[in-house]
Protein backbone atom coordinates (compact mmCIF):
# COMPACT_ATOMS: atom_id res chain seq x y z
CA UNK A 1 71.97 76.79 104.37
CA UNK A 2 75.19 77.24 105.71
CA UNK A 3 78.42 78.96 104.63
CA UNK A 4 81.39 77.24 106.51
CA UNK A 5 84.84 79.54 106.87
CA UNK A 6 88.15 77.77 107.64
CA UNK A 7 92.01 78.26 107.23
CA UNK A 8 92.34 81.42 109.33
CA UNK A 9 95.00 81.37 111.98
CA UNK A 10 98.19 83.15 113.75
CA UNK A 11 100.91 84.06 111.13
CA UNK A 12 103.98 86.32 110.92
CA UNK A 13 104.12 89.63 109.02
CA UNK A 14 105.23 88.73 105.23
CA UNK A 15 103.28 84.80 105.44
CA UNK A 16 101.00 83.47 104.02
CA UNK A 17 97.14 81.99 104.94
CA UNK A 18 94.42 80.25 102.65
CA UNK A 19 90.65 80.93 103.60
CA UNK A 20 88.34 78.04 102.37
CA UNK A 21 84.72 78.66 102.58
CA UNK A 22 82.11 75.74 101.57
CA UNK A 23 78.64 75.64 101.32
CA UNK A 24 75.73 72.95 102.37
CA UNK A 25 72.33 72.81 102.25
CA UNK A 26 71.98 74.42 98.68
CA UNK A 27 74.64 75.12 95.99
CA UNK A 28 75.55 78.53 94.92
CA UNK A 29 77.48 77.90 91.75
CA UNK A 30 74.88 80.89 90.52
CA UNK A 31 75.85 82.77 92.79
CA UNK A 32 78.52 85.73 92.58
CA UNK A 33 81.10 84.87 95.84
CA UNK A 34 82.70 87.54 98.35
CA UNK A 35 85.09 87.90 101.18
CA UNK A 36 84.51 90.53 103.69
CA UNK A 37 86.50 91.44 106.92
CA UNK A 38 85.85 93.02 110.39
CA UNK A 39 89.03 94.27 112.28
CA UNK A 40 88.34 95.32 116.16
CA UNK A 41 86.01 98.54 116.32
CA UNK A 42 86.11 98.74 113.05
CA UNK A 43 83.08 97.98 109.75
CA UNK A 44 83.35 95.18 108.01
CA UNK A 45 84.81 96.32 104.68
CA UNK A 46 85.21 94.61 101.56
CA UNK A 47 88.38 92.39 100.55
CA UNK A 48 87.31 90.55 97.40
CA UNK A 49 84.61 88.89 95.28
CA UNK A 50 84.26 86.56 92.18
CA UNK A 51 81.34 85.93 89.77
CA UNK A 52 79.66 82.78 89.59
CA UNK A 53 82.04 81.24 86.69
CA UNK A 54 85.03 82.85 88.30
CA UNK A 55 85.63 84.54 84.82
CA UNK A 56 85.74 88.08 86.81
CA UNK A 57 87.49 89.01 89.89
CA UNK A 58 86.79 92.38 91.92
CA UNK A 59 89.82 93.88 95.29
CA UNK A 60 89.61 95.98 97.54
CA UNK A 61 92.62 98.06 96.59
CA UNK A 62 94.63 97.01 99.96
CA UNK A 63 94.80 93.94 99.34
CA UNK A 64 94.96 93.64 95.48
CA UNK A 65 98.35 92.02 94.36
CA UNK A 66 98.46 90.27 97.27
CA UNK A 67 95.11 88.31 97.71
CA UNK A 68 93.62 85.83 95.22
CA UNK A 69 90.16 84.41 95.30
CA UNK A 70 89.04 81.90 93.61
CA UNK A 71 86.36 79.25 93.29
CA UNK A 72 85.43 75.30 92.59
CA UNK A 73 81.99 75.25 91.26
CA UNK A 74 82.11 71.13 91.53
CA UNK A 75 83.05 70.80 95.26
CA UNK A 76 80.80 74.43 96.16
CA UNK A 77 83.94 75.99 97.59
CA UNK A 78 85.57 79.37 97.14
CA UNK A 79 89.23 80.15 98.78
CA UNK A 80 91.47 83.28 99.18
CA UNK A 81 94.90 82.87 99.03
CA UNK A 82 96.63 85.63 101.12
CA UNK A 83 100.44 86.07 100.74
CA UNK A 84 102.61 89.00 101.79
CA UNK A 85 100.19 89.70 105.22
CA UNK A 86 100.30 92.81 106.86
CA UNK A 87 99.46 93.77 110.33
CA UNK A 88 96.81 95.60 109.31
CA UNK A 89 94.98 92.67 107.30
CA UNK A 90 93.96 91.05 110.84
CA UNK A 91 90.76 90.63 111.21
CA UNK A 92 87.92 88.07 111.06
CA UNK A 93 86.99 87.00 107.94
CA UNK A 94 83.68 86.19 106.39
CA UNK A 95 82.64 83.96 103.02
CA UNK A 96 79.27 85.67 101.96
CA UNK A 97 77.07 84.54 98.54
CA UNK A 98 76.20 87.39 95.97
CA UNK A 99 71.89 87.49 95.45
CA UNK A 100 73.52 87.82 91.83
CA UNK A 101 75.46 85.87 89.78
CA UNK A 102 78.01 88.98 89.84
CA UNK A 103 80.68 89.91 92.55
CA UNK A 104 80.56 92.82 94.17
CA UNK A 105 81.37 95.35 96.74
CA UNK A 106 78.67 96.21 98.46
CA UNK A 107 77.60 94.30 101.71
CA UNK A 108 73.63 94.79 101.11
CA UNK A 109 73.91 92.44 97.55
CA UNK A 110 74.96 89.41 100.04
CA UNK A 111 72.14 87.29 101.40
CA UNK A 112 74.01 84.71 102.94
CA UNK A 113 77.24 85.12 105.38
CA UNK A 114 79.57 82.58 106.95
CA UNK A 115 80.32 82.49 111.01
CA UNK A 116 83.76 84.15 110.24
CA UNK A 117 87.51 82.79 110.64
CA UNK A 118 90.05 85.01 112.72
CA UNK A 119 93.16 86.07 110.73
CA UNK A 120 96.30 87.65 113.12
CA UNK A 121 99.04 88.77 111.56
CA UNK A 122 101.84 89.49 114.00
CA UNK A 123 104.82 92.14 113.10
């Protein structure tokens, strides 16, 4: 089973990124989705999470109004569209799958994590 992060890269202060994150080796259209993010000496912390129909959404409250996740339950993939980045929102970023078909906050309901993507946002 493996979660597979992409899209991260170098961007200026005010642009814009797109994480992807797919799955293989097992589906997880059950599954509640997350994004998580580890800055430089620093815990990963929550950014945002979806249930397993995508009819609920769940921010951290730095990012909310700027971040979007959402999922495609046919092609196993969930995204997060980041627009207005900040300095501060560099970091790598992980795709992780919910044990339940809820999203959620907390790192200890995740049972499977992606290798991470590195976001740098440059002022």
């Amino acid at each position: 089973v493996q979660l597979q992060a992409s899209g991260g890269g170098l961007v200026q202060a005010g642009g814009s990124l797109r994480l992807s994150c797919t799955a293989s080796g097992r589906t997880f259209t059950n599954n509640g989705m997350g994004w998580f993010r580890q800055a430089p000496g620093k815990e990963r912390e929550f950014v945002a999470a979806i249930s397993w129909n995508g009819g609920s959404t769940y921010y951290a409250d730095s990012v909310k109004g700027r971040f979007t996740i959402s999922r495609d339950n046919a092609k196993n993939t969930v995204s997060l569209q980041m627009n207005s980045l900040k300095p501060e929102d560099t970091a790598v970023y992980y795709c992780a799958a919910n044990r339940f078909n809820s999203g959620s906050s907390r790192t200890s309901n995740y049972h499977y994590w992606g290798q991470g993507t590195q976001v740098t946002v440059s002022s």
